[in-house]
N, C-alpha and C. Protein backbone atom coordinates (compact mmCIF):
# COMPACT_ATOMS: atom_id res chain seq x y z
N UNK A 1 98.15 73.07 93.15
CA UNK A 1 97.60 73.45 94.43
C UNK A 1 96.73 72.30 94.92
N UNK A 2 96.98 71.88 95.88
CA UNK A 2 96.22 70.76 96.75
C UNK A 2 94.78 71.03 97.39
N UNK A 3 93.73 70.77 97.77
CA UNK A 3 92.56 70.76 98.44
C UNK A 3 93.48 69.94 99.85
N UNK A 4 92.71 70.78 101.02
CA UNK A 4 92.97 70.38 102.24
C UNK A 4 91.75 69.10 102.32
N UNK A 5 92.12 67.70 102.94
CA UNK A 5 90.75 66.89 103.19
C UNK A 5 89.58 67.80 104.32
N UNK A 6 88.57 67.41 103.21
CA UNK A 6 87.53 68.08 104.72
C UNK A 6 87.23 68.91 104.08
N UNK A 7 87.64 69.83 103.09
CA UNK A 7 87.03 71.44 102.98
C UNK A 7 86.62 71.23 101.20
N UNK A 8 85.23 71.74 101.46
CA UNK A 8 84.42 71.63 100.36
C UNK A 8 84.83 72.85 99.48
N UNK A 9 84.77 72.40 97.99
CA UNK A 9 84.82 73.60 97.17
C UNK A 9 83.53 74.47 97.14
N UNK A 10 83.74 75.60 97.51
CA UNK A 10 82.24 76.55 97.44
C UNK A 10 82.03 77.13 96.44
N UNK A 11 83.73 77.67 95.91
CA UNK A 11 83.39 78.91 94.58
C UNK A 11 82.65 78.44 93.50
N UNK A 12 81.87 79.80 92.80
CA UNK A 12 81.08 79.60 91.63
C UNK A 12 81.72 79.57 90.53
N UNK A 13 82.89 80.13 90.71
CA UNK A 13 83.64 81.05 89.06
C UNK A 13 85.07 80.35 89.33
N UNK A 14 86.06 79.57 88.46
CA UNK A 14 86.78 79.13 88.36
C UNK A 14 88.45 80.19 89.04
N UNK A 15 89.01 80.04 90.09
CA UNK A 15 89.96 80.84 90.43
C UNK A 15 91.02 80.43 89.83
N UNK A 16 91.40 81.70 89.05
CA UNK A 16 93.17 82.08 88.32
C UNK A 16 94.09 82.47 89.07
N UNK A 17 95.17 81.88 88.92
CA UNK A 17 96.23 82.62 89.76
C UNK A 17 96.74 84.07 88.74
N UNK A 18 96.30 84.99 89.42
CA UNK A 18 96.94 86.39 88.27
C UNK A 18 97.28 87.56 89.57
N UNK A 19 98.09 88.68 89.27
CA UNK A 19 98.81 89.09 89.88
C UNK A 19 98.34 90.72 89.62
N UNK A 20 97.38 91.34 90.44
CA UNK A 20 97.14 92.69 89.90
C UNK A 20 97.43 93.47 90.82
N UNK A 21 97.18 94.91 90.72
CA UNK A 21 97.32 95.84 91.60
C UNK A 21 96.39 95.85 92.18
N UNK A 22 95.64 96.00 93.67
CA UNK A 22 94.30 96.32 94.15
C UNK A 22 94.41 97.28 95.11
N UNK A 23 94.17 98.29 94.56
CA UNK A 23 93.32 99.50 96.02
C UNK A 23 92.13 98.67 96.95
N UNK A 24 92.61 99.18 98.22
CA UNK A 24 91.24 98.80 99.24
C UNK A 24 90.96 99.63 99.73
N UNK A 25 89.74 99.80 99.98
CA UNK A 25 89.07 101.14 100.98
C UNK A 25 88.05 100.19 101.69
N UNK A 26 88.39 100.34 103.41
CA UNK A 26 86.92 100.20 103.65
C UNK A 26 85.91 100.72 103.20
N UNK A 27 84.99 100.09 103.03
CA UNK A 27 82.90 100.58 102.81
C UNK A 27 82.62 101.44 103.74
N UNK A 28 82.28 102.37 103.18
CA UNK A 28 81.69 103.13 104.13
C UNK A 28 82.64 104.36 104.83
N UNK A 29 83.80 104.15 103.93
CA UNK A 29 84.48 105.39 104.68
C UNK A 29 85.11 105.38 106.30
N UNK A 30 84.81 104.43 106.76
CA UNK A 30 85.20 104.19 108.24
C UNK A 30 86.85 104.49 108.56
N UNK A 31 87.86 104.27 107.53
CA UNK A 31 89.32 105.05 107.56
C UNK A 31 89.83 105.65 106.39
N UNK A 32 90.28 106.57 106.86
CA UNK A 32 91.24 107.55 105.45
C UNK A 32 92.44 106.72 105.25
N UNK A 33 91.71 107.16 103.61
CA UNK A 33 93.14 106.49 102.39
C UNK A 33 93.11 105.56 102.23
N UNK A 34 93.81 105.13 101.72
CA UNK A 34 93.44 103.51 101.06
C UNK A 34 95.03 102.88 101.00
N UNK A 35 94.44 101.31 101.07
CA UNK A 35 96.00 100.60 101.03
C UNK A 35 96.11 99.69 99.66
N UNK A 36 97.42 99.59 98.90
CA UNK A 36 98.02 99.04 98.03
C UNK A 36 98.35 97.63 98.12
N UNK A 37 97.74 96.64 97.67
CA UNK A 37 98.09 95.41 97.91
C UNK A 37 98.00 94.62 96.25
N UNK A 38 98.68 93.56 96.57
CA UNK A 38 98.61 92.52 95.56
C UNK A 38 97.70 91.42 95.16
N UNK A 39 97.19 91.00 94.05
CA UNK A 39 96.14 89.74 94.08
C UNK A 39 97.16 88.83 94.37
N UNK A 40 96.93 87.33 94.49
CA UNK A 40 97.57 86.25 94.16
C UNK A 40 96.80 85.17 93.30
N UNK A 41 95.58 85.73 94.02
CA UNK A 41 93.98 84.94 92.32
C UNK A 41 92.96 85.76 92.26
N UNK A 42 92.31 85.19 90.92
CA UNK A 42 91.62 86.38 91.08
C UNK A 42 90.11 85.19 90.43
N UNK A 43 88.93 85.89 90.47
CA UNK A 43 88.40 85.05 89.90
C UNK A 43 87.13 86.12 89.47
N UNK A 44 85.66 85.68 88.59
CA UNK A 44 84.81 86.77 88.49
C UNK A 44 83.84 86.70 89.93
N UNK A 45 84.15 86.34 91.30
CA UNK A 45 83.52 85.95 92.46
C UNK A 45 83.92 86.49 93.58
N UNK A 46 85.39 86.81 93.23
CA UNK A 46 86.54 87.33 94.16
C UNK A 46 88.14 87.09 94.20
N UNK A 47 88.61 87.13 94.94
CA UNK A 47 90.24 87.21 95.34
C UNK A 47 90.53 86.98 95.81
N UNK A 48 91.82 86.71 96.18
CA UNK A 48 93.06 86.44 97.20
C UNK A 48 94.08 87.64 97.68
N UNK A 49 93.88 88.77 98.29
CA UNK A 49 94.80 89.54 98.42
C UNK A 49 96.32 89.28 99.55
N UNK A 50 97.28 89.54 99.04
CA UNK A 50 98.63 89.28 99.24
C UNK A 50 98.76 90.45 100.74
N UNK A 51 98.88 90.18 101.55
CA UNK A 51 98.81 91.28 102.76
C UNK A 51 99.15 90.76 104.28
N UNK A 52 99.92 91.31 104.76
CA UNK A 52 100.51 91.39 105.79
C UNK A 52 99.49 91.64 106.81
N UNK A 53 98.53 92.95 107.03
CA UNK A 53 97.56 93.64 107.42
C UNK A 53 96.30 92.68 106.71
N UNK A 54 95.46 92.70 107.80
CA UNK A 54 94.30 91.54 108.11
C UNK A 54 93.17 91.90 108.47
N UNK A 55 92.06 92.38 107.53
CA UNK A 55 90.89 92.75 108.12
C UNK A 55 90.26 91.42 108.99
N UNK A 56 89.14 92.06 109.60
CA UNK A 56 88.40 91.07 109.76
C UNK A 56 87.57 89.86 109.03
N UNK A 57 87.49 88.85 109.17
CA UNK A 57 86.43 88.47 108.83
C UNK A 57 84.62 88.83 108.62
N UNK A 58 84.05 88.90 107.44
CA UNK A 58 82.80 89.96 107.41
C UNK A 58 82.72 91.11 107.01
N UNK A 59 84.29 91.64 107.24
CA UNK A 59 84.45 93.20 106.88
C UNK A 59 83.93 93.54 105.21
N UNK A 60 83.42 94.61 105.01
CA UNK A 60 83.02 95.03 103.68
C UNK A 60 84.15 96.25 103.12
N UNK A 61 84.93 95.94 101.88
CA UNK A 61 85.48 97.00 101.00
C UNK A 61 85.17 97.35 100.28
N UNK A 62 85.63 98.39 99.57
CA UNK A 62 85.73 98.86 98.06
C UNK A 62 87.00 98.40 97.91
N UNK A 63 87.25 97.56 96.31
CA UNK A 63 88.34 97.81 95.67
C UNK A 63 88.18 97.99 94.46
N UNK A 64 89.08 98.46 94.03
CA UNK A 64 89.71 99.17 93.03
C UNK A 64 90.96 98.32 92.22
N UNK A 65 90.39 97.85 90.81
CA UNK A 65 91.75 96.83 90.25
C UNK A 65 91.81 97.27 88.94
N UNK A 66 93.21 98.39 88.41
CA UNK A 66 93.38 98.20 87.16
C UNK A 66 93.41 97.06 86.54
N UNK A 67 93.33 97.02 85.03
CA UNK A 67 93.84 95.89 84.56
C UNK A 67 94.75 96.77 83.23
N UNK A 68 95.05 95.93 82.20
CA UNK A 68 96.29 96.19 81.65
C UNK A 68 94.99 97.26 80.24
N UNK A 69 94.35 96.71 79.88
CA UNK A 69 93.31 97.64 79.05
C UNK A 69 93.15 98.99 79.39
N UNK A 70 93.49 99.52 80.23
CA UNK A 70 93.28 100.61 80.88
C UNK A 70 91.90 100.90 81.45
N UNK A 71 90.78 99.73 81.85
CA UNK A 71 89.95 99.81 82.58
C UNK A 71 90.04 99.62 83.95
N UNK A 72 89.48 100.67 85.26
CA UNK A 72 89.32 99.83 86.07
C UNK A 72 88.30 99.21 86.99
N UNK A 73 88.30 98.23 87.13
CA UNK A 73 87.22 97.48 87.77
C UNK A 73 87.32 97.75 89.16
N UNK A 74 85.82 98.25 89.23
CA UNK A 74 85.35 98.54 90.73
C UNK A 74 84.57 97.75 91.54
N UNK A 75 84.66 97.35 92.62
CA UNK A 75 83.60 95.68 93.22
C UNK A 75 83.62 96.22 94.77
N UNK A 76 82.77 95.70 95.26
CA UNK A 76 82.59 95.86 96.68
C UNK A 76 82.29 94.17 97.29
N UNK A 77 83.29 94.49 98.27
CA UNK A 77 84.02 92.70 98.28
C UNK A 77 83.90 92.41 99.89
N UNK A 78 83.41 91.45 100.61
CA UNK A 78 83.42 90.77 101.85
C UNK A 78 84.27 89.95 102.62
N UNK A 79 85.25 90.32 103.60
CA UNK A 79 86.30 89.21 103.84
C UNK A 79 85.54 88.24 104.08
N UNK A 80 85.71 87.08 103.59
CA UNK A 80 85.18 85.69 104.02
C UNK A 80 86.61 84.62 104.55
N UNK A 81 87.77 84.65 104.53
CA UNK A 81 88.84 84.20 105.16
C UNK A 81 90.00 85.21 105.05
N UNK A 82 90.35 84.77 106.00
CA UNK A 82 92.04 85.13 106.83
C UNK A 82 92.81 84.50 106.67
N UNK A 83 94.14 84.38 106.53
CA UNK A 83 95.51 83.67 106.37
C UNK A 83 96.36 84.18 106.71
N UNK A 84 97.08 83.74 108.02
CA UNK A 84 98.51 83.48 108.64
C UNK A 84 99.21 83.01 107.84
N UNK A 85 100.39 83.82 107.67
CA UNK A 85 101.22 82.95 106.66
C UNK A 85 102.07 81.99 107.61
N UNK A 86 102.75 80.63 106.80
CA UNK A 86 102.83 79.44 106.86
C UNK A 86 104.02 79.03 106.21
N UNK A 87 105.11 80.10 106.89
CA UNK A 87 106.27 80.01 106.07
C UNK A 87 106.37 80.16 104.58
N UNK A 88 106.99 79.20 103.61
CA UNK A 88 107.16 79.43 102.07
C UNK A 88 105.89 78.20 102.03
N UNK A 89 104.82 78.18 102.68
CA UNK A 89 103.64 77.63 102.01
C UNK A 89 102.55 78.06 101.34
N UNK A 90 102.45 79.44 102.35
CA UNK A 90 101.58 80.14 101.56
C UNK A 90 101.67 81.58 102.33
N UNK A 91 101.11 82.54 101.77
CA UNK A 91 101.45 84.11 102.07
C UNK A 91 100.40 84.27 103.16
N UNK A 92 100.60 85.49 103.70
CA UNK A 92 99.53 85.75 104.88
C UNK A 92 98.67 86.74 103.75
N UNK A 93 96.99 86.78 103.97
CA UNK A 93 96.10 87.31 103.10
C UNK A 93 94.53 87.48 103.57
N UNK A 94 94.04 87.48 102.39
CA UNK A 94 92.71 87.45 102.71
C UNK A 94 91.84 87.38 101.62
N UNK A 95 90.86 86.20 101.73
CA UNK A 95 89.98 85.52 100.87
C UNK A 95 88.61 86.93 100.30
N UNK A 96 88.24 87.23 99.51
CA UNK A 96 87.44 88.73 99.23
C UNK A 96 86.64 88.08 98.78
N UNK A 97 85.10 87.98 98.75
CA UNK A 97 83.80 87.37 97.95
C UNK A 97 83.61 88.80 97.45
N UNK A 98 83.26 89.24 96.37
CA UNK A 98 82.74 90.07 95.60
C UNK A 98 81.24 90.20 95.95
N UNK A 99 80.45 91.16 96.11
CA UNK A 99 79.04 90.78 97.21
C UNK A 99 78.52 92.07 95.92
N UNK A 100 79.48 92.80 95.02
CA UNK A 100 78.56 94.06 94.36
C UNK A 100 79.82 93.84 93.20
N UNK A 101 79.59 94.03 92.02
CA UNK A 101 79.84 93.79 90.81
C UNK A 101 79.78 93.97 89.64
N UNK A 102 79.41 95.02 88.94
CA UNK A 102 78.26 95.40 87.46
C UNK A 102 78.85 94.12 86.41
N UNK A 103 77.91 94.00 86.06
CA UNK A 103 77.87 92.92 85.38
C UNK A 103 79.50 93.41 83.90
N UNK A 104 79.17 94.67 83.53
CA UNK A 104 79.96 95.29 82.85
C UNK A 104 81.60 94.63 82.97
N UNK A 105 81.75 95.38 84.31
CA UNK A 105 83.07 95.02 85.18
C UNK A 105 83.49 93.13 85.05
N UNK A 106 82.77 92.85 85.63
CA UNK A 106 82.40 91.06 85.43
C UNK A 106 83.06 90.63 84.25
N UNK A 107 82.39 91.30 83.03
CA UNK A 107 82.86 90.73 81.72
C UNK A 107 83.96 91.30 81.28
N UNK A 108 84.93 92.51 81.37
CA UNK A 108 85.72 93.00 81.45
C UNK A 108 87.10 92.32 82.14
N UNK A 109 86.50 91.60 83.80
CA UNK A 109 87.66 90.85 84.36
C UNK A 109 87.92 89.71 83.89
N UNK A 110 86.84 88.70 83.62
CA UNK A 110 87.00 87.79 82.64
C UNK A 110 87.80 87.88 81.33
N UNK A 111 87.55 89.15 80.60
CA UNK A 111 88.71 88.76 79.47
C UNK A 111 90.00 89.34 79.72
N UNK A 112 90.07 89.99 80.75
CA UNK A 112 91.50 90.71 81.02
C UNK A 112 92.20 89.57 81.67
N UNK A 113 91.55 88.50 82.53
CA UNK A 113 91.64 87.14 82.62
C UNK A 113 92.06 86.25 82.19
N UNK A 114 91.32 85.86 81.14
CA UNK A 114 91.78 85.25 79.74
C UNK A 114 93.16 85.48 78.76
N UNK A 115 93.50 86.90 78.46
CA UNK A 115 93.92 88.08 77.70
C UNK A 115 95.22 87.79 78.53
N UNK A 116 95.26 88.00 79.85
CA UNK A 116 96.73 87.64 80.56
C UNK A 116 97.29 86.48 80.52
N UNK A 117 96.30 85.23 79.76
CA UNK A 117 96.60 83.81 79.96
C UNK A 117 96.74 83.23 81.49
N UNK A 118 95.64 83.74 81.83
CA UNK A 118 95.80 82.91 83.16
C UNK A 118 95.02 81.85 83.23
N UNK A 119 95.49 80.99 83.16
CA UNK A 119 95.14 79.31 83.36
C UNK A 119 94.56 78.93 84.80
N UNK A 120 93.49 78.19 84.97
CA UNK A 120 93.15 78.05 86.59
C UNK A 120 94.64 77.40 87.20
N UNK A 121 94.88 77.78 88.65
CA UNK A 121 95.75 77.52 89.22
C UNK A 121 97.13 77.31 88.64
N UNK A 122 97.39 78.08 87.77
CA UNK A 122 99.07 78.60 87.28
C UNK A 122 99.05 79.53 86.88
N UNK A 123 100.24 79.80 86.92
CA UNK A 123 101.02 81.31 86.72
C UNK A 123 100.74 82.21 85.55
N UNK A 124 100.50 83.58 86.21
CA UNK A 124 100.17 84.17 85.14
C UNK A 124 100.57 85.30 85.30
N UNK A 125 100.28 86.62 84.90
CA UNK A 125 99.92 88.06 85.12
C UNK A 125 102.06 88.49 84.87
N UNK A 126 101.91 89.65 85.28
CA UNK A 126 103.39 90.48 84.86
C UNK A 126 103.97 90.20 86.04
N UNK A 127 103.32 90.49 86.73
CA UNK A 127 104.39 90.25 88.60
C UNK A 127 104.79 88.88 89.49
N UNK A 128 105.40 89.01 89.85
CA UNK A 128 104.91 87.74 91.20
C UNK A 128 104.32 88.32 92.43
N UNK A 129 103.98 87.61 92.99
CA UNK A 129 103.79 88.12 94.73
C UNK A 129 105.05 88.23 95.67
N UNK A 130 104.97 88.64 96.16
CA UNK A 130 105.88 88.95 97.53
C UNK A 130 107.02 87.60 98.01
N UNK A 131 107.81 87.57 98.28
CA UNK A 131 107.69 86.09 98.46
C UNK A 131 106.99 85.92 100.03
C-alpha cells in the first residue's frame, strides 16, 4: 500500500489489513436497526469499513465486531473519512476512529489480531472484501 505525497501519517496503533464482520448502529439511536458491513483494516484505534452507504463525516456509532474467540468487541467509533470508490483501486468506505473503547476490548482485538496473523498491510482474516 502506497502513502499519497502530502498526507501525513496520524494513526497511533499500527493498521492490519483483517476482514471482520461489523454491526453499525448510529449513537444515540437516531435510526432503527443496524447495518452489516465488512472491515478491510482494522487496528486497536479504528477501521476501515467496506460500504457502499456513507455516513457523514463526524458522525458517531456503535459497533459491534465478533471475532473468531467468540468475544465481541464493542467501541463507539467517529467517521473521520469518506471514500468514493476508485474503480479496482480501492473500495468505497469509511475511515472509523474509535473515540470509546474498554481497555478490556482493546486487548482482546489486539490478540484476535495477532491470532488471525494479520501482518500490517497484508492479507489476513477468513474473508476477502467485496471486490
Amino acid at each position: 500500500m502506497s502513502k499519497r505525497p502530502g498526507r501525513r501519517e496520524m494513526r497511533r496503533f499500527d493498521r492490519r489489513r483483517a476482514v471482520f464482520p461489523v454491526t453499525v448502529r448510529t449513537a444515540g439511536g437516531k435510526t432503527e436497526g443496524a447495518i452489516h458491513l465488512d472491515s478491510a483494516d482494522l487496528s486497536e484505534g479504528g477501521a476501515f469499513l467496506c460500504s457502499e452507504l456513507l455516513f457523514e463525516i463526524g458522525d458517531t456509532l456503535d459497533l459491534a465486531i465478533p471475532i473468531p474467540a467468540g468475544h465481541q468487541i464493542k467501541a463507539t467509533g467517529r467517521v473521520v473519512r469518506v471514500s468514493q470508490s476508485r474503480g479496482r483501486e480501492s473500495a468505497p468506505g469509511m475511515g472509523i476512529e474509535f473515540i470509546q473503547l474498554s481497555l478490556a476490548d482493546r486487548r482482546t482485538l489486539a490478540a484476535a489480531l495477532a491470532a488471525a496473523g494479520a501482518d500490517p498491510k497484508q492479507g489476513s482474516g477468513k474473508r476477502e472484501p467485496p471486490p
